[in-house]
Protein backbone atom coordinates (compact mmCIF):
# COMPACT_ATOMS: atom_id res chain seq x y z
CA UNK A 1 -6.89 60.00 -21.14
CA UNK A 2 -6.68 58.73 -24.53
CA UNK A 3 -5.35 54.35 -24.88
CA UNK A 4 -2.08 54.28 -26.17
CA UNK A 5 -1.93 52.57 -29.63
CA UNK A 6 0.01 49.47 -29.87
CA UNK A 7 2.76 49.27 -31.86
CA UNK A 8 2.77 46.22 -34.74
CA UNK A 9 0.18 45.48 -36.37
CA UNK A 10 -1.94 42.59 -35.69
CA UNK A 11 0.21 42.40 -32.14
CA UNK A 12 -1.60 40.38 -30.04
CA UNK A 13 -1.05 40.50 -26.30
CA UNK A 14 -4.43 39.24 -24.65
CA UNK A 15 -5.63 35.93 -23.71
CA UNK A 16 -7.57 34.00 -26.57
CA UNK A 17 -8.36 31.25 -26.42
CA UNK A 18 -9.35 30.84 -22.69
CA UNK A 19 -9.76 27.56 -22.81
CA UNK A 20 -7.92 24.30 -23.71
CA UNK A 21 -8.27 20.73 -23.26
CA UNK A 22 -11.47 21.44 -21.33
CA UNK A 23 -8.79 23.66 -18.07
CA UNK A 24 -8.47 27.14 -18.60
CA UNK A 25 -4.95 28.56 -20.30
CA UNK A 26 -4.25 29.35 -17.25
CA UNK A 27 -3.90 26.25 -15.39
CA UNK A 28 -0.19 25.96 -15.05
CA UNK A 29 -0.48 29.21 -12.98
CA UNK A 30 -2.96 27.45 -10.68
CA UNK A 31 -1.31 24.14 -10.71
CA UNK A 32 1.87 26.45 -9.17
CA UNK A 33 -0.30 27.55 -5.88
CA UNK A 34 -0.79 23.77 -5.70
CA UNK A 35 1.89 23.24 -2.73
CA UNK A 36 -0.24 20.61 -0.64
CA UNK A 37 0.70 22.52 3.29
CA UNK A 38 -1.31 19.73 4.93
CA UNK A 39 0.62 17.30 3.33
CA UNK A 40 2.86 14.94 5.60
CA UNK A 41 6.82 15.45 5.58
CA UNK A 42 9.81 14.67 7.35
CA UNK A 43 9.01 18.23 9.24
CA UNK A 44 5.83 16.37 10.83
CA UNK A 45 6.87 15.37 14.62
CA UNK A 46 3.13 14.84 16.13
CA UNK A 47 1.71 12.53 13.70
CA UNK A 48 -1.31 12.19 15.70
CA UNK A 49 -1.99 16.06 15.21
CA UNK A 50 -1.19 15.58 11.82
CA UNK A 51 -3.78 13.54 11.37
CA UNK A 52 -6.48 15.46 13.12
CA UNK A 53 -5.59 18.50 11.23
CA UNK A 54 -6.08 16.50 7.91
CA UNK A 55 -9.18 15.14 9.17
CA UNK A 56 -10.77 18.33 10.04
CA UNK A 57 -9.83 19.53 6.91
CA UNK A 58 -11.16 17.33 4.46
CA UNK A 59 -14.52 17.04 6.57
CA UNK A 60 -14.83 20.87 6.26
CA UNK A 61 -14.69 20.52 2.67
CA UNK A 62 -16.97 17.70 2.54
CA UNK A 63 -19.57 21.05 3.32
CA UNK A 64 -21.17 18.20 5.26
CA UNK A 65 -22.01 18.09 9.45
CA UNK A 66 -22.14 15.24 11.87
CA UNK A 67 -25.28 12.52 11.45
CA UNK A 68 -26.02 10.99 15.16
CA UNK A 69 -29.79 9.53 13.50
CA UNK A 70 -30.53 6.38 15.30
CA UNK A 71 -30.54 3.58 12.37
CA UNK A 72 -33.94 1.69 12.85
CA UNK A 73 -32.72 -0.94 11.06
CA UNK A 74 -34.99 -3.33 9.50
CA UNK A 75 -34.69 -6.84 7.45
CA UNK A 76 -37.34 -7.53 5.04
CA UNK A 77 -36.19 -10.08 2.76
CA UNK A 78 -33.66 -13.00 3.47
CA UNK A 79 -31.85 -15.49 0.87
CA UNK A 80 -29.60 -19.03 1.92
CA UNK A 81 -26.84 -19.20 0.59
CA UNK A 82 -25.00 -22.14 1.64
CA UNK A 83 -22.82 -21.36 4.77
CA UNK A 84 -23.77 -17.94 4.87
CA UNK A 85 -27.33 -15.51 4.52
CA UNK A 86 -28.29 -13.01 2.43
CA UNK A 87 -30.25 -10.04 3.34
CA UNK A 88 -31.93 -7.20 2.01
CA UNK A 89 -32.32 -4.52 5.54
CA UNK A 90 -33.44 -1.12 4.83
CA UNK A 91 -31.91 1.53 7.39
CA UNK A 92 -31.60 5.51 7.89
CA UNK A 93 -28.80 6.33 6.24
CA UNK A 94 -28.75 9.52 7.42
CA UNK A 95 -31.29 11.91 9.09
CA UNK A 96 -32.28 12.36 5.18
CA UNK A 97 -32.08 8.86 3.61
CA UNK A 98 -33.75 5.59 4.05
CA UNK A 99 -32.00 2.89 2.52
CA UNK A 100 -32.12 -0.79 1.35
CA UNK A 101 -28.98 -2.16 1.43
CA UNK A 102 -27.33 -5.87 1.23
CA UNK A 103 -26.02 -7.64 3.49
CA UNK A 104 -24.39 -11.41 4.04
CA UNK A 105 -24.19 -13.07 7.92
CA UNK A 106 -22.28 -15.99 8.53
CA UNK A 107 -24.56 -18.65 9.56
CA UNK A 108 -21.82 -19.33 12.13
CA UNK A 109 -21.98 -18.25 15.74
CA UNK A 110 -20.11 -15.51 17.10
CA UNK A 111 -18.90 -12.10 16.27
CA UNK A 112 -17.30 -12.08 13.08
CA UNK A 113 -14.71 -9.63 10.75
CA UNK A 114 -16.87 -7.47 8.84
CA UNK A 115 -16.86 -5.61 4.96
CA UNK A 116 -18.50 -2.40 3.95
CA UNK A 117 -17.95 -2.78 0.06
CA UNK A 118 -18.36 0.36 -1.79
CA UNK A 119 -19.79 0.16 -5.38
CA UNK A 120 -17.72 1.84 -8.64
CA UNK A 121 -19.24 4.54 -11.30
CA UNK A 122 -18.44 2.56 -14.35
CA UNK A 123 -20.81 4.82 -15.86
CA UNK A 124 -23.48 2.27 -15.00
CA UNK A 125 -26.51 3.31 -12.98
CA UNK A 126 -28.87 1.05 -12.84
CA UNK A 127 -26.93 -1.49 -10.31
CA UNK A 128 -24.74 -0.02 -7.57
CA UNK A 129 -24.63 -2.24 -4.48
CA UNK A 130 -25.75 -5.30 -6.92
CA UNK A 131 -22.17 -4.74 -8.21
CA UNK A 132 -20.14 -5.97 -4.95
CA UNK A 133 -23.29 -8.85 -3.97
CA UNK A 134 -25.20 -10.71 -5.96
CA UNK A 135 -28.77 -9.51 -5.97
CA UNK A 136 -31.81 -11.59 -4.95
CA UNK A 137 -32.39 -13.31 -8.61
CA UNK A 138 -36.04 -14.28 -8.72
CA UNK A 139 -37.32 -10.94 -7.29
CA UNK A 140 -35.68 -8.81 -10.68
CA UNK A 141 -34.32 -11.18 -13.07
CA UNK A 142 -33.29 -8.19 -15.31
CA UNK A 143 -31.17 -6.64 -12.25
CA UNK A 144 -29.80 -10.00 -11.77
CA UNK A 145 -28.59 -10.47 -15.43
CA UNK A 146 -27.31 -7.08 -15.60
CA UNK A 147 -25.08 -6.96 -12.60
CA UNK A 148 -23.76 -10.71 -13.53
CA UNK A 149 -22.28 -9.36 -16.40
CA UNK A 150 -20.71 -6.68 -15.18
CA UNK A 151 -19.21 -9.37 -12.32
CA UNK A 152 -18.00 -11.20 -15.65
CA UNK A 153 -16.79 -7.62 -17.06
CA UNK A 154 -14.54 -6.94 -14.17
CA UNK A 155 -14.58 -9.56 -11.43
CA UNK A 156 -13.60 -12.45 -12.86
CA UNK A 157 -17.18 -13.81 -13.04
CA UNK A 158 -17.89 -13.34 -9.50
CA UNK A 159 -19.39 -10.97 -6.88
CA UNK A 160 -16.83 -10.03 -4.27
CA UNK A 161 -18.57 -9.46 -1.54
CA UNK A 162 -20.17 -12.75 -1.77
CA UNK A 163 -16.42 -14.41 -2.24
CA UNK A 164 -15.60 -12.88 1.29
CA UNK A 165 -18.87 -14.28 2.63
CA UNK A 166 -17.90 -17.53 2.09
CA UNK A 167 -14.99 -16.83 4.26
CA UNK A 168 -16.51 -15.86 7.23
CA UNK A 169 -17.03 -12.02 6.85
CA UNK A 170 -20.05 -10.05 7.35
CA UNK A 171 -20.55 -7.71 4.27
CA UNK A 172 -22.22 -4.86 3.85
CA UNK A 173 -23.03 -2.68 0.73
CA UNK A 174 -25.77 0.43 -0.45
CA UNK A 175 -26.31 2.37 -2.88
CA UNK A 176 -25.03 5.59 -3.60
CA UNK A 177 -27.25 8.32 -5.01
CA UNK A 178 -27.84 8.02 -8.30
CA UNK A 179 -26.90 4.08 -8.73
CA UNK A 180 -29.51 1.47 -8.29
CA UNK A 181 -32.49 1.86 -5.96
CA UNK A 182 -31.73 5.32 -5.60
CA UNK A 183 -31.52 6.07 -9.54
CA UNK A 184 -30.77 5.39 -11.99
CA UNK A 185 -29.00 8.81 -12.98
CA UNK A 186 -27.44 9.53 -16.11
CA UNK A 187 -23.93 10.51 -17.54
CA UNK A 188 -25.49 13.93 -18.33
CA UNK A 189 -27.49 14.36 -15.17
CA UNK A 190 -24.40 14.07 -12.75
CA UNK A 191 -23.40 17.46 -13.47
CA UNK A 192 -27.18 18.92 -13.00
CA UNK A 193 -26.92 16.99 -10.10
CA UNK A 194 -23.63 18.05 -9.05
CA UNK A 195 -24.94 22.13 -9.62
CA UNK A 196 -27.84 21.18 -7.26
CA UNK A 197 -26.39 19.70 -4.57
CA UNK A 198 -24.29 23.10 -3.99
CA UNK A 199 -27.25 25.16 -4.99
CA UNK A 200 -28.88 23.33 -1.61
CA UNK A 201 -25.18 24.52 0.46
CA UNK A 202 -24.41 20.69 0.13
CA UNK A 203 -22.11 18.34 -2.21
CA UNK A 204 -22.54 15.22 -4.04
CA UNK A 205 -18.93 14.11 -3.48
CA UNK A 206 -19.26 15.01 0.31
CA UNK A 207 -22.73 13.70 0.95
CA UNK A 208 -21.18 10.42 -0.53
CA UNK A 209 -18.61 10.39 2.07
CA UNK A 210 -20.76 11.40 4.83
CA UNK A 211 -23.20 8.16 3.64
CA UNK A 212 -19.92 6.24 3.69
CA UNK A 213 -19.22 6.59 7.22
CA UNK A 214 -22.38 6.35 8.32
CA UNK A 215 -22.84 3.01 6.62
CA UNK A 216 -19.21 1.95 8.29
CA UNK A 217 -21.42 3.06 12.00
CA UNK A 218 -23.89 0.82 10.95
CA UNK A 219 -22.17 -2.09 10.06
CA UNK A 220 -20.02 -1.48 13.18
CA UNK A 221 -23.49 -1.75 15.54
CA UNK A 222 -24.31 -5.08 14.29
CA UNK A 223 -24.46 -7.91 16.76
CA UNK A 224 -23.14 -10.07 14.36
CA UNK A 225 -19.68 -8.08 14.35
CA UNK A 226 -16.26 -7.46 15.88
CA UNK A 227 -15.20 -3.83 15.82
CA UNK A 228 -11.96 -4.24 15.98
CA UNK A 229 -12.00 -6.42 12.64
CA UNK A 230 -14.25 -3.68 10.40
CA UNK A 231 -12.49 -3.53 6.82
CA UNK A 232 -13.48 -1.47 3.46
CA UNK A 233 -13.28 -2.72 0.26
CA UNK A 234 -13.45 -0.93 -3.03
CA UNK A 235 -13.27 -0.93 -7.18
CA UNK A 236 -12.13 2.21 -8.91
CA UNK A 237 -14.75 4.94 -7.59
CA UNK A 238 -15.50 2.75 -4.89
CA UNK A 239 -11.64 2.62 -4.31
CA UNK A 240 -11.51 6.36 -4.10
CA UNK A 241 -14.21 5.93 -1.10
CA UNK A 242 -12.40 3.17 0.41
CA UNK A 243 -9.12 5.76 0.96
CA UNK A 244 -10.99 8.52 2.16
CA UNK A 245 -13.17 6.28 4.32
CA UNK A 246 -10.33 4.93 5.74
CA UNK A 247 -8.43 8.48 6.63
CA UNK A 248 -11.85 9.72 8.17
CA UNK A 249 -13.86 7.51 9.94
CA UNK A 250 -12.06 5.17 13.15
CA UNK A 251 -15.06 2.61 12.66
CA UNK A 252 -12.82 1.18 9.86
CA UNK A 253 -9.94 -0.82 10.72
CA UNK A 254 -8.21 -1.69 7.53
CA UNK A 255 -8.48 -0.59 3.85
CA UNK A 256 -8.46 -2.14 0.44
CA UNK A 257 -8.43 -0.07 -2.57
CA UNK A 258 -8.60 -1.09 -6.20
CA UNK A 259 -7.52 0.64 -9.26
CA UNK A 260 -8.18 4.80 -7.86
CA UNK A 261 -4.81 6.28 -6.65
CA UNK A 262 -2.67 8.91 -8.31
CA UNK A 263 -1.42 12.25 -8.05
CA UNK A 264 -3.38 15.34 -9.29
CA UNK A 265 -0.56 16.55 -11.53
CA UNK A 266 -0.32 12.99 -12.92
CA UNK A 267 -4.61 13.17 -13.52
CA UNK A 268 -4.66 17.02 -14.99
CA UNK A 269 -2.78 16.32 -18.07
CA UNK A 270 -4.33 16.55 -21.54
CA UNK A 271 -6.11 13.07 -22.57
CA UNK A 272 -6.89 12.27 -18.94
CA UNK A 273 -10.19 10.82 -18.05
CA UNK A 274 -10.02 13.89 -14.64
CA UNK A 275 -10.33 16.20 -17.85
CA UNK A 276 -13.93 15.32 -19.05
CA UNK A 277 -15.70 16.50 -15.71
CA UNK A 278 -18.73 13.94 -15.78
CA UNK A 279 -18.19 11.20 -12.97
CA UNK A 280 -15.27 13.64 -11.59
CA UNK A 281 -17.93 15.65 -9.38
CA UNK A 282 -18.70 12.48 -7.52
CA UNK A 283 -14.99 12.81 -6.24
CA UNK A 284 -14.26 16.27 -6.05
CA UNK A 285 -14.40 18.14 -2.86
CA UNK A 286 -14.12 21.95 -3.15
CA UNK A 287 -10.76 23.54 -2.46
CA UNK A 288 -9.20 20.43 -1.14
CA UNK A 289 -6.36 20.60 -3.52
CA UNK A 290 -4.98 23.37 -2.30
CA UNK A 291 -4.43 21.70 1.02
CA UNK A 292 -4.05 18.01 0.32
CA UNK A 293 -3.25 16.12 -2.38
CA UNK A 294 -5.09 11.62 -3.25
CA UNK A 295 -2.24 10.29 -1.66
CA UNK A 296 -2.43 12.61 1.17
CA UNK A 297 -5.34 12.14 2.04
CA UNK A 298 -5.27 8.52 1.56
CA UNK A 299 -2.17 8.55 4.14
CA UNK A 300 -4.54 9.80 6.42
CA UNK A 301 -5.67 6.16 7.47
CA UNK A 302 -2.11 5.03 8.54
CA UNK A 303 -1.00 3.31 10.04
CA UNK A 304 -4.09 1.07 9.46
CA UNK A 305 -3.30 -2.37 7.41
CA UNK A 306 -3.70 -0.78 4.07
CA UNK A 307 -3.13 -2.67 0.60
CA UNK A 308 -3.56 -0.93 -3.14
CA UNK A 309 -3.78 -2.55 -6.55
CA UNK A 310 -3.53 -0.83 -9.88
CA UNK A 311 -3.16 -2.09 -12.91
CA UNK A 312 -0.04 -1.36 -15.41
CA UNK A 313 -2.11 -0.88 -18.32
CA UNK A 314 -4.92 0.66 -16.62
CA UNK A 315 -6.07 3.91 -18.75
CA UNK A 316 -7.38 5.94 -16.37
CA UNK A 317 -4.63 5.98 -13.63
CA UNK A 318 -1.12 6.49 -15.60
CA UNK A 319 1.21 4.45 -14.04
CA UNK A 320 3.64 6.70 -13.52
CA UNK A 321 1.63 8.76 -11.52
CA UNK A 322 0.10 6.10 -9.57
CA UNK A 323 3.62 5.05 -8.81
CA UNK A 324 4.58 8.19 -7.27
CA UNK A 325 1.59 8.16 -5.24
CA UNK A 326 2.49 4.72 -3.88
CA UNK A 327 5.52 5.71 -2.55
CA UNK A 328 4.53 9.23 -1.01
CA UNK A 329 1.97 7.22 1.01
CA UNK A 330 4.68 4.47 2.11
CA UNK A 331 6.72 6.77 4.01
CA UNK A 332 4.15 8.25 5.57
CA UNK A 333 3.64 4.43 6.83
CA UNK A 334 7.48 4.13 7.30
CA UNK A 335 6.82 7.32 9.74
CA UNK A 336 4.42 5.56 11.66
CA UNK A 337 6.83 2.50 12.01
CA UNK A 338 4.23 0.09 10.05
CA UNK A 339 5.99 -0.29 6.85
CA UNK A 340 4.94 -3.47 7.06
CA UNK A 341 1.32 -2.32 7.17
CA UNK A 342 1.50 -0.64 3.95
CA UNK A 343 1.46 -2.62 0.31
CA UNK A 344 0.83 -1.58 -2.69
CA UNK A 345 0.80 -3.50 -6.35
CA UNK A 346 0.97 -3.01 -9.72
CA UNK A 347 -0.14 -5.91 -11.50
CA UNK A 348 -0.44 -6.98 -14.64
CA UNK A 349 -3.49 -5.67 -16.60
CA UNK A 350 -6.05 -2.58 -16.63
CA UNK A 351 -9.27 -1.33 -14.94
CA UNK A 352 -10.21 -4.54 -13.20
CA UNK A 353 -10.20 -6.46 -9.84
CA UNK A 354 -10.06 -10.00 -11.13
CA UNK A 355 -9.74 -13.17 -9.12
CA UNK A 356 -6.40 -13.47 -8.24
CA UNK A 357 -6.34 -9.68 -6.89
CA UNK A 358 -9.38 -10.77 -4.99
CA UNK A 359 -7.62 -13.67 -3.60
CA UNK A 360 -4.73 -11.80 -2.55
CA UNK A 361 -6.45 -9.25 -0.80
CA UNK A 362 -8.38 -11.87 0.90
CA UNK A 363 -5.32 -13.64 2.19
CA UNK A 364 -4.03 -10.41 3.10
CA UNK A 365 -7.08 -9.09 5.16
CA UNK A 366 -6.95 -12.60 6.95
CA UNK A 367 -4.02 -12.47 7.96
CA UNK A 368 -4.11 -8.65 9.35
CA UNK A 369 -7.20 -9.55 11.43
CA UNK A 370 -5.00 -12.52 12.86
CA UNK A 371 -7.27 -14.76 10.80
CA UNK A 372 -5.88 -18.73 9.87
């Protein structure tokens, strides 16, 4: 049978170009499907089922299974620093990964409230848990000087985990893979990487959160800590962990999240940072969209004490969008009856946690853990 000609010349009635602004043409067709099923409404009557559903769910996509590997922890360095200790213990991560990792003890007696900081992307390998604690000086003075600037970039000058430290927390923080002992990896490599990791049936984004809440189990085991007082603390990427750390593992108690929340339609827009791919595998978990939307799965944790920050000028999260994620995840609180559980602030400013956020959220993780 012979193709019928078209009629008009030069008609064109196929798709070209396929792509634009790095999505395919297409995209508004997919963005369509996007109805989030798994999300929490008003229609939700067992919330704890609810919850276990969304659990399971973003697990599966994690492509990731359970890690029982006994820790074997060991300390081999140790710092004073003032009313508090700082030291450098090497664990198993997982069954796969041996660690070195830092952590800070109250010299005080006593159980105490404990943080598992989680390092940012920033696009800056060659420090990752150096970011959150200040690193031992005189052992890599170059290390040292690199991670205090980026405290001065973003943290007003200071390390926060050490901040919390002097308050009486134990704090806890490794690196990811890629970032500091365990890279340093490049912008270009993380998509390589990315390729590889589900070339070996595996993720980067979901071995990430599988290293998360293994780190939360072994900060949880210490001695030195109550389990009923186990918080997470984290800077843009490492806010993104903090969220999902919070819905998925119950080692964590309460959850504070800097400067990563929005919705994916307010992220997929022409001129969004989501568009450029690059540090977007590290947070990307197959065919989780089309279940569960951030702020869905960031409800997951209620009704756990729970605060957000983002910041009104911030570049990457448009506030708009970052305001409409804010408020699906405070009914989901309101459901739970633990509004008061729930805050979240814009505050002046862009893509930083600076000292008075710090001090805020310190006051405000004090007082949840029924601290004076």
């Amino acid at each position: 049978m012979l193709l019928a000609v078209a009629a008009g010349a030069g008609a064109q009635e196929y798709e070209a170009p396929g792509v634009e602004h790095n999505m395919p043409v297409f995209a508004p067709a997919l963005k369509a499907k996007m109805t989030y099923p798994m999300a929490w409404s008003p229609a939700v009557k067992d919330l704890k089922a609810w919850r276990e559903q969304g659990r399971a769910k973003v697990w599966e996509a994690t492509l990731q299974q359970p890690d029982r590997t006994p820790f074997k922890a060991e300390v081999i360095a140790e710092e004073d620093r003032g009313s508090y200790v700082a030291r450098q213990v090497v664990f198993n991560l997982t069954a796969m990964s041996r660690v070195r990792a830092l952590l800070l003890v109250p010299k005080s007696a006593g159980r105490h409230p404990a943080m598992l900081m989680l390092h940012d992307h920033g696009g800056k390998f060659d420090i990752g848990k150096e970011k959150m604690i200040e690193p031992f000086g005189a052992a890599d003075s170059v290390k040292h000087a690199s991670a205090k600037a980026w405290a001065d970039k973003h943290f007003s000058s200071r390390w926060p985990g050490d901040a919390l430290a002097a308050r009486g927390y134990v704090v806890l923080c490794a690196d990811a893979v890629g970032w500091g002992d365990r890279g340093p990896l490049t912008g270009e490599q993380q998509q390589a990487l990315a390729s590889n990791f589900f070339n070996l049936g595996s993720s980067m984004a979901g071995n990430m959160a599988l290293e998360d809440a293994r780190a939360a189990d072994f900060l949880a085991s210490l001695p030195e800590v109550d389990t009923k007082r186990v918080a997470t603390l984290g800077f843009s990427m490492g806010a993104f962990r903090a969220w999902q750390l919070g819905a998925l593992s119950d080692k964590i108690t309460a959850v504070i999240a800097s400067n990563w929340m929005a919705t994916t339609e307010g992220l997929m827009v022409p001129g969004s940072n989501q568009l450029r791919g690059s540090s977007a595998y590290q947070m990307m978990h197959p065919g989780l969209l089309r279940y569960l939307d951030h702020p869905d799965v960031a409800s997951l944790a209620a009704p756990k004490p729970t605060l957000f920050f983002a910041g009104e000028t911030d570049k990457l999260f448009p506030v708009a969008s970052v305001r409409t994620a804010y408020a699906k995840m405070a009914r989901v609180w309101q459901a739970y009856g633990a509004a008061d559980k729930f805050e979240a602030i814009v505050r002046p400013g862009g893509h930083e946690f600076p000292r008075e956020a710090q001090e805020h959220a310190y006051d405000w993780l004090d007082r949840q853990f029924g601290r004076p």
